[in-house]
C-alpha atoms as a PDB file:
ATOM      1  CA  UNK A   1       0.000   0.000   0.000  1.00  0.00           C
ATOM      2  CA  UNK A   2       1.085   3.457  -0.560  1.00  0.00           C
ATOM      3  CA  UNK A   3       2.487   5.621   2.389  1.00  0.00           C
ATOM      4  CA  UNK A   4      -0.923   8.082   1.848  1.00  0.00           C
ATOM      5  CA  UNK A   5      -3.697   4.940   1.901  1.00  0.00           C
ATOM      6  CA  UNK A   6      -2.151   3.207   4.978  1.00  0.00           C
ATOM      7  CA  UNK A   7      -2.274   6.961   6.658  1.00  0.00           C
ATOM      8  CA  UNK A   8      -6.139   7.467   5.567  1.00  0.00           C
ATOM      9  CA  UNK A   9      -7.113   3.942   6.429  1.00  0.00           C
ATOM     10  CA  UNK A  10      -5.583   4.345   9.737  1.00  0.00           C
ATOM     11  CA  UNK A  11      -7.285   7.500  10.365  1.00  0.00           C
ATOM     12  CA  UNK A  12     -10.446   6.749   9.075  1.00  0.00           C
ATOM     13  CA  UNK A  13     -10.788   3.396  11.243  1.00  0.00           C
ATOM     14  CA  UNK A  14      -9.732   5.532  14.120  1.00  0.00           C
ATOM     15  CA  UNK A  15     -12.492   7.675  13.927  1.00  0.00           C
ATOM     16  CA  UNK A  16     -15.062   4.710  13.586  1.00  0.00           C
ATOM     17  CA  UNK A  17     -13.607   2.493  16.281  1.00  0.00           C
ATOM     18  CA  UNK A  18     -12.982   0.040  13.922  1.00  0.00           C
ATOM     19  CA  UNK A  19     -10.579  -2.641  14.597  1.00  0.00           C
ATOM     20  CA  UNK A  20      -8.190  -3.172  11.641  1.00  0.00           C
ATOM     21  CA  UNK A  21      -5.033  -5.633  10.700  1.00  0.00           C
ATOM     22  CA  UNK A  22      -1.733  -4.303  10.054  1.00  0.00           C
ATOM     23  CA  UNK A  23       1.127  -6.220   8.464  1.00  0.00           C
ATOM     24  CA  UNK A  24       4.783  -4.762   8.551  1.00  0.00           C
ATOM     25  CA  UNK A  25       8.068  -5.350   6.967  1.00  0.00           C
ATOM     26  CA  UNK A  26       9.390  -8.001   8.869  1.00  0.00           C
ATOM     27  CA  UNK A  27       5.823 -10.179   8.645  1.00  0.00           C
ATOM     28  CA  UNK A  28       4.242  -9.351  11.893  1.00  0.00           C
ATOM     29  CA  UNK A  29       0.700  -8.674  11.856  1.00  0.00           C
ATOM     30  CA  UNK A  30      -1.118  -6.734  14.924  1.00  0.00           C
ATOM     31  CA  UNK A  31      -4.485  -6.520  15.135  1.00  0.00           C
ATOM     32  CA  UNK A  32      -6.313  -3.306  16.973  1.00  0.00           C
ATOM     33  CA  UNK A  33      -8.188  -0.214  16.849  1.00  0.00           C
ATOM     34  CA  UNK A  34      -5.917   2.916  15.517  1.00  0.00           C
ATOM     35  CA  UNK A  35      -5.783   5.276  18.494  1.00  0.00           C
ATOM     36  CA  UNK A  36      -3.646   7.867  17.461  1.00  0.00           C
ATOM     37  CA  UNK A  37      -1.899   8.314  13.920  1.00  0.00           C
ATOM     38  CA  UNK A  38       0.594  11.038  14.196  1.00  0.00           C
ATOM     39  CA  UNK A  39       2.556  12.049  10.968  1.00  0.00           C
ATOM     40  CA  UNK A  40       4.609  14.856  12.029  1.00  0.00           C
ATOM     41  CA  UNK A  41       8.409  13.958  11.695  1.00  0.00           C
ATOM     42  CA  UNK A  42       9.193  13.569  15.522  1.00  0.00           C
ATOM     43  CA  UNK A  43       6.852  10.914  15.629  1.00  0.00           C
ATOM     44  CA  UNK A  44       6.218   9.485  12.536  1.00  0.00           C
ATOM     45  CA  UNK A  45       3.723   6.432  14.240  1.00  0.00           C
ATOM     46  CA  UNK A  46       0.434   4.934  14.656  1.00  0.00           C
ATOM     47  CA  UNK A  47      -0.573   3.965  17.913  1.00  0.00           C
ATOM     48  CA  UNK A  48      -2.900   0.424  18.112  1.00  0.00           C
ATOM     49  CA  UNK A  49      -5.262  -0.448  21.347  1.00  0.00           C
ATOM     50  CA  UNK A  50      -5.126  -4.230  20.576  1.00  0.00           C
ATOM     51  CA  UNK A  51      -8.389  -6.621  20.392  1.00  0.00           C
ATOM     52  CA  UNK A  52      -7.070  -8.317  23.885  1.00  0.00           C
ATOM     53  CA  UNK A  53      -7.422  -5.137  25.635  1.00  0.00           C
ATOM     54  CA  UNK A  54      -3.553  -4.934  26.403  1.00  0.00           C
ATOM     55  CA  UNK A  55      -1.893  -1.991  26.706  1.00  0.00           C
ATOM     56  CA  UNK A  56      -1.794   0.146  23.621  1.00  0.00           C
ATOM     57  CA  UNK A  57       1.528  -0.451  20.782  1.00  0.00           C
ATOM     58  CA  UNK A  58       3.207   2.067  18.768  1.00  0.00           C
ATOM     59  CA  UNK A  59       3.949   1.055  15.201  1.00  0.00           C
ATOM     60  CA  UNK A  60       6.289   3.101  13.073  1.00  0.00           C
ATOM     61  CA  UNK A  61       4.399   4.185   9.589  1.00  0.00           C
ATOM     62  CA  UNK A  62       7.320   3.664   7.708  1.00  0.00           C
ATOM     63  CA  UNK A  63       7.387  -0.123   8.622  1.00  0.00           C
ATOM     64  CA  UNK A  64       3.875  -0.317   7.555  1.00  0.00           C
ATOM     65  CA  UNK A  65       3.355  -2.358   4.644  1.00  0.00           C
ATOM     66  CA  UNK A  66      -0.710  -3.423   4.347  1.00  0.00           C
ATOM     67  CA  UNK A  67      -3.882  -2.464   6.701  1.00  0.00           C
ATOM     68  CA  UNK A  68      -7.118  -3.883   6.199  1.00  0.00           C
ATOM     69  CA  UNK A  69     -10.135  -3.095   8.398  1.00  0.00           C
ATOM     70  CA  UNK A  70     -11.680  -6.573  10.173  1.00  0.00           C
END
C-alpha cells in the first residue's frame, strides 16, 4: 500500500472504532483499533489499542506495509 492509503485507512478506522489488521516489513501482523496516527516527523507512528485489551503499541508508519479493516 502506498504511504498516503495506509495513513487514511488508519485514520479513518480511528475515527469509527474500527478494529483493523496491520502487516509490517518483517511479517508481523497486529491486530487493533488505531488510536492515534501522528505524521509529524518527531513521531512518525500509529498507535494500536489491541483486540485483547492490552496496553496500547506504537507502530512506526514507515514499517507499515498493508492495513485492512476486520
Amino acid at each position: 500500500m502506498r504511504y498516503d492509503e495506509i495513513v487514511e485507512l488508519l485514520s479513518w478506522a480511528g475515527s469509527q472504532e474500527r478494529p483493523v489488521r496491520v502487516i509490517t516489513a518483517d511479517h508481523t501482523e497486529v491486530l487493533g483499533v488505531p488510536t492515534t496516527v501522528d505524521t509529524h516527523v518527531t513521531a512518525h507512528e500509529a498507535w494500536l489499542r489491541p483486540l485483547d485489551g492490552e496496553s496500547e503499541v506504537a507502530i512506526s508508519l514507515g514499517e507499515i506495509r498493508e492495513v485492512e479493516l476486520l
